[in-house]
Protein backbone atom coordinates (compact mmCIF):
# COMPACT_ATOMS: atom_id res chain seq x y z
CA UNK A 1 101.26 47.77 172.96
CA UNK A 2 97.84 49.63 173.39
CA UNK A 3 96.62 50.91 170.54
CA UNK A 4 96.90 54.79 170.36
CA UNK A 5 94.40 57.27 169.17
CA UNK A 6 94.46 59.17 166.22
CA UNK A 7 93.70 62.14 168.23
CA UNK A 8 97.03 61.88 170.45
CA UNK A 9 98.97 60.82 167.20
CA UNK A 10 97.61 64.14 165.48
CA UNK A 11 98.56 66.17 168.50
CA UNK A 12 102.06 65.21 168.53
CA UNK A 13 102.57 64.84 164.38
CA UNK A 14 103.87 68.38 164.54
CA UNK A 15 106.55 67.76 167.17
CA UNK A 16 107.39 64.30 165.67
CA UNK A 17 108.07 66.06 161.78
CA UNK A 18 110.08 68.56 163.51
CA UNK A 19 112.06 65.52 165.20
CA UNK A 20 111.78 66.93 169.13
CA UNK A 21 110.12 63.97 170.69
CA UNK A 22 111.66 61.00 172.60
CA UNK A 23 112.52 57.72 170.95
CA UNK A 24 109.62 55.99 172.55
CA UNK A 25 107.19 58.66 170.99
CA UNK A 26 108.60 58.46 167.91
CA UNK A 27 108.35 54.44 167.39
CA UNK A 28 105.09 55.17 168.53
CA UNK A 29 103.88 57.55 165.63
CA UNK A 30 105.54 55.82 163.26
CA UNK A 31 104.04 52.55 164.11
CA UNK A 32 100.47 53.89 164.14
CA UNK A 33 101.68 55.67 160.77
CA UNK A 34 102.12 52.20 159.04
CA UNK A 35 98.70 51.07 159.66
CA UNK A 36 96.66 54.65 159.90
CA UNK A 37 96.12 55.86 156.18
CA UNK A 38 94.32 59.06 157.95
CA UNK A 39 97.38 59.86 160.08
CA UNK A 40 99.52 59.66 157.56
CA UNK A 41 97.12 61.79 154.99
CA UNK A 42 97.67 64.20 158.04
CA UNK A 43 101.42 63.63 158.14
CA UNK A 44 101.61 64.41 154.50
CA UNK A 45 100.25 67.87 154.87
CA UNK A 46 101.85 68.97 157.68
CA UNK A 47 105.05 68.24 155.76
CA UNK A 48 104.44 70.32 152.66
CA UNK A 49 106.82 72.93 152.33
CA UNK A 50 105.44 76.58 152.99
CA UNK A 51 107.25 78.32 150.11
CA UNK A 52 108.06 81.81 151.32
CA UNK A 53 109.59 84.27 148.97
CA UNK A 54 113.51 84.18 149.22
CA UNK A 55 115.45 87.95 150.16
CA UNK A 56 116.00 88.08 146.35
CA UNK A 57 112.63 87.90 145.08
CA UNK A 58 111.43 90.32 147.66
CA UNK A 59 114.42 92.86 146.84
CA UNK A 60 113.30 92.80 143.28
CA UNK A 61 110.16 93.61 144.11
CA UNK A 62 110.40 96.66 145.89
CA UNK A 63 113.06 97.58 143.00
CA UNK A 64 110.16 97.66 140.90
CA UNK A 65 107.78 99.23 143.49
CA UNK A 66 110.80 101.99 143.94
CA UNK A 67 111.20 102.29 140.20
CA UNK A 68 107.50 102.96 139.70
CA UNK A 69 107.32 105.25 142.53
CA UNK A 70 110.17 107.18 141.50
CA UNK A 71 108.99 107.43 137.66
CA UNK A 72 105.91 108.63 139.02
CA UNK A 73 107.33 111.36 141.20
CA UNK A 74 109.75 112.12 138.02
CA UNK A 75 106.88 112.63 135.57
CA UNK A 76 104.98 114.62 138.33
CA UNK A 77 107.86 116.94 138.86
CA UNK A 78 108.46 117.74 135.47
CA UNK A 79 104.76 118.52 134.92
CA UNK A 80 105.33 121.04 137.88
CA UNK A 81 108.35 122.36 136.68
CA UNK A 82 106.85 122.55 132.68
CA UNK A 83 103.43 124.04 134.42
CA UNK A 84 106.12 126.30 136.47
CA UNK A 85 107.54 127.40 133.62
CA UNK A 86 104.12 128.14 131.33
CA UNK A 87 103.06 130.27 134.31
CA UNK A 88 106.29 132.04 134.25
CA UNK A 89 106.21 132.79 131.04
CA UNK A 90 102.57 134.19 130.67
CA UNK A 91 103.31 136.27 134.36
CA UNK A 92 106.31 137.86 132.38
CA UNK A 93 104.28 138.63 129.31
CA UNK A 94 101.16 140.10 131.03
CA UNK A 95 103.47 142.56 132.91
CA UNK A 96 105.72 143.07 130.14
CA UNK A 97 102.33 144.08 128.10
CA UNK A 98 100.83 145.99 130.74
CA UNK A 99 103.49 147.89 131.12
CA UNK A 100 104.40 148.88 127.54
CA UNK A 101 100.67 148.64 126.32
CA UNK A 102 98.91 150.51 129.33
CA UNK A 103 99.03 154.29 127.78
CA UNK A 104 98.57 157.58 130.22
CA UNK A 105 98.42 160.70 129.24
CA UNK A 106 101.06 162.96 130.32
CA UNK A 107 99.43 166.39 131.61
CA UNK A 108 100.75 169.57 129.82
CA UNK A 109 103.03 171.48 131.46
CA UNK A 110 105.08 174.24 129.63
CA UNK A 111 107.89 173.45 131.79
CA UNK A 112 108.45 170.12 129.94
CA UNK A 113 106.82 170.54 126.27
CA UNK A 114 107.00 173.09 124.03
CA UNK A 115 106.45 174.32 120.34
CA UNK A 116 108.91 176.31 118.72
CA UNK A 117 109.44 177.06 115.30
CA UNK A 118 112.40 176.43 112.81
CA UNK A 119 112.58 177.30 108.73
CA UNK A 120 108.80 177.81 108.75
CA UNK A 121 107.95 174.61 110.47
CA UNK A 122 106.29 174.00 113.79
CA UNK A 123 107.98 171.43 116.23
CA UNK A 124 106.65 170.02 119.54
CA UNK A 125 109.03 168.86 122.16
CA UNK A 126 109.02 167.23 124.97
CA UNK A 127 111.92 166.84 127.77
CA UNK A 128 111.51 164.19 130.56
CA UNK A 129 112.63 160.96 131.16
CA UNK A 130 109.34 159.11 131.33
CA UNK A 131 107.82 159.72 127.77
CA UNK A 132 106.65 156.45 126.05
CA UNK A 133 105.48 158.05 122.95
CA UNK A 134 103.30 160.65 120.48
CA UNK A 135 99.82 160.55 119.07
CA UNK A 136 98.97 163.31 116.92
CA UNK A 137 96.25 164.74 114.25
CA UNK A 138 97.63 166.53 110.91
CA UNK A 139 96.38 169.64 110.17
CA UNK A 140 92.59 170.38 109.36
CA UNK A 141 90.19 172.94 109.24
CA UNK A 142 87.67 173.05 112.32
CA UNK A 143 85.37 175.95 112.90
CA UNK A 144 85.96 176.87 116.48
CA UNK A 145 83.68 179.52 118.11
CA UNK A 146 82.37 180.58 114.58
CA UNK A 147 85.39 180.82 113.10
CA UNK A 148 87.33 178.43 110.95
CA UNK A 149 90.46 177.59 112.10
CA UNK A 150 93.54 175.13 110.56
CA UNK A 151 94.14 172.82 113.68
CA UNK A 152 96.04 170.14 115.26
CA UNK A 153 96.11 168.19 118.41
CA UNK A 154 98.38 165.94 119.85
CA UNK A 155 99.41 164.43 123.35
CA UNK A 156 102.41 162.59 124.80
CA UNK A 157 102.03 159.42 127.12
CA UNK A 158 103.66 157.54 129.53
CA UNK A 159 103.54 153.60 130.35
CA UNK A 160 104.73 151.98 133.83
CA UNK A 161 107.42 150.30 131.54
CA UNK A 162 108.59 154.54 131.07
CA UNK A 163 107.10 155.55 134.19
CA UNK A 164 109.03 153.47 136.75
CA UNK A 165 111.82 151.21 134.22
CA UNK A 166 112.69 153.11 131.46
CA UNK A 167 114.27 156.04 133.49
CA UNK A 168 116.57 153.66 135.07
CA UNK A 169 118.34 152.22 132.09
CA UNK A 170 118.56 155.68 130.73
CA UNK A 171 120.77 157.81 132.24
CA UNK A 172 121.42 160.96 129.82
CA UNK A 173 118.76 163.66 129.46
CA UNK A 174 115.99 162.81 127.32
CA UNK A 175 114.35 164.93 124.73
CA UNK A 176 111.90 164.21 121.82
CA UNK A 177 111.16 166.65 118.78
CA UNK A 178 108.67 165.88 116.24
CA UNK A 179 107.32 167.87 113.38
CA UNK A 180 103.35 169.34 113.46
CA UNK A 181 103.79 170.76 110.13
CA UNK A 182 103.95 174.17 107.82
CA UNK A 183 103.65 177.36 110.24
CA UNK A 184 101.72 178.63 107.26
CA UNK A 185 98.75 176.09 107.54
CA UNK A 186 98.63 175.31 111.02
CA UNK A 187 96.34 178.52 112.83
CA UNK A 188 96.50 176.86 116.34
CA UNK A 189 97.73 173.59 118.47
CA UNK A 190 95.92 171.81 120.82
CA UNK A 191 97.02 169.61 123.46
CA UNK A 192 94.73 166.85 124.77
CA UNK A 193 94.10 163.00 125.07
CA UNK A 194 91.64 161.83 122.10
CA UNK A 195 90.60 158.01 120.62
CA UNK A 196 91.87 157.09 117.04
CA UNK A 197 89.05 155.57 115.83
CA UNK A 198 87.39 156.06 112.52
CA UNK A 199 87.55 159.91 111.48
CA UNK A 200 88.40 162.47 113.95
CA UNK A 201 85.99 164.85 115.31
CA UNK A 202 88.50 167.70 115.77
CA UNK A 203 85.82 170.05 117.02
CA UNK A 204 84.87 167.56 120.42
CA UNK A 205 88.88 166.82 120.28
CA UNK A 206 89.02 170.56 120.93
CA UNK A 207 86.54 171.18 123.34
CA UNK A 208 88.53 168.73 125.92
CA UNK A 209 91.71 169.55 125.21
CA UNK A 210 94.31 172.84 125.65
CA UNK A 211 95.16 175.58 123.43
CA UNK A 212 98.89 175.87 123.80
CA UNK A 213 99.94 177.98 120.45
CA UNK A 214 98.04 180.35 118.31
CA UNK A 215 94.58 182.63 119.31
């Protein structure tokens, strides 16, 4: 038989180790196989196994991918829902302190406050449903257009928590009474808004704010 090249026997190696060539071919690579040490180096190699990852290995592996992703979402939602919450909570407590902390001071109107007296004391009250609370002076004498005079001052504010909530949840009439003090040392009552810091300069208190009892 004529010797055969390496060159056809390396062409049709491939078909031969996948066993879909004729008889004749195959005694034919298999003789030149027994003598070539090159062909069947080549032989060799084309026979190694290609070891692909079974449907087991790659299921467990995108298990783990999955897992990570989903651990990863997990740990980014509940930083969104704990950052959610933190900016929940300090929304709720700036409103909740600008509305009870923001102070307004309710005009004077004779309609709605008044001073009356009972067993020699002086009372101021006030009847509406937005008051928030009192800030008053005690008694002190001020000279006042060249004359000394035993004064007080005081004013009623509002907040939006009174303004806009508080009338809601309260249905019944409301009315506040507090005491300014002794008829007998009290000359006159102002009404006006003034800052309670350090001592109290009753006469620039007085010059801003509304005689509403006494001459």
């Amino acid at each position: 038989m004529k010797k055969i090249s390496c060159d056809i026997i390396k062409d049709v190696l491939p078909l031969y180790l996948d066993g879909v060539v004729s008889n004749d071919t195959k005694e034919m690579v298999e003789e030149h196989l027994s003598y070539c040490g090159s062909c069947r180096n080549e032989a060799k190699i084309l026979k190694q196994d290609i070891i692909l990852p079974s449907n087991r290995n790659i299921q467990l592996s995108e298990a783990r991918v999955f897992k990570k992703l989903k651990s990863h979402l997990r740990k980014k939602n509940t930083i969104i829902l704990i950052s959610t919450i933190i900016a929940t909570i300090l929304i709720a407590v700036g409103l909740h302190s600008y509305a009870i902390l923001t102070k307004t001071c309710i005009p004077y109107g004779n309609d709605i406050i008044s001073i009356d007296e009972v067993d020699g004391k002086l009372y101021a009250t006030y009847q509406d449903e937005n008051l928030a609370g009192t800030v008053s002076l005690a008694p002190s004498k001020t000279k006042i257009n060249g004359s000394e005079k035993n004064i007080t001052v005081f004013y009623y504010y509002e907040t939006p928590w009174s303004k806009y909530i508080q009338p809601i949840l309260k249905k019944d009439d409301y009315k506040n009474t507090f005491c300014l003090g002794d008829k007998e040392e009290i000359d006159q009552i102002y009404y006006g808004e003034f800052e309670l810091e350090g001592l109290a300069d009753y006469a620039a208190i007085v010059e801003n704010s509304e005689l509403i009892w006494g001459d």
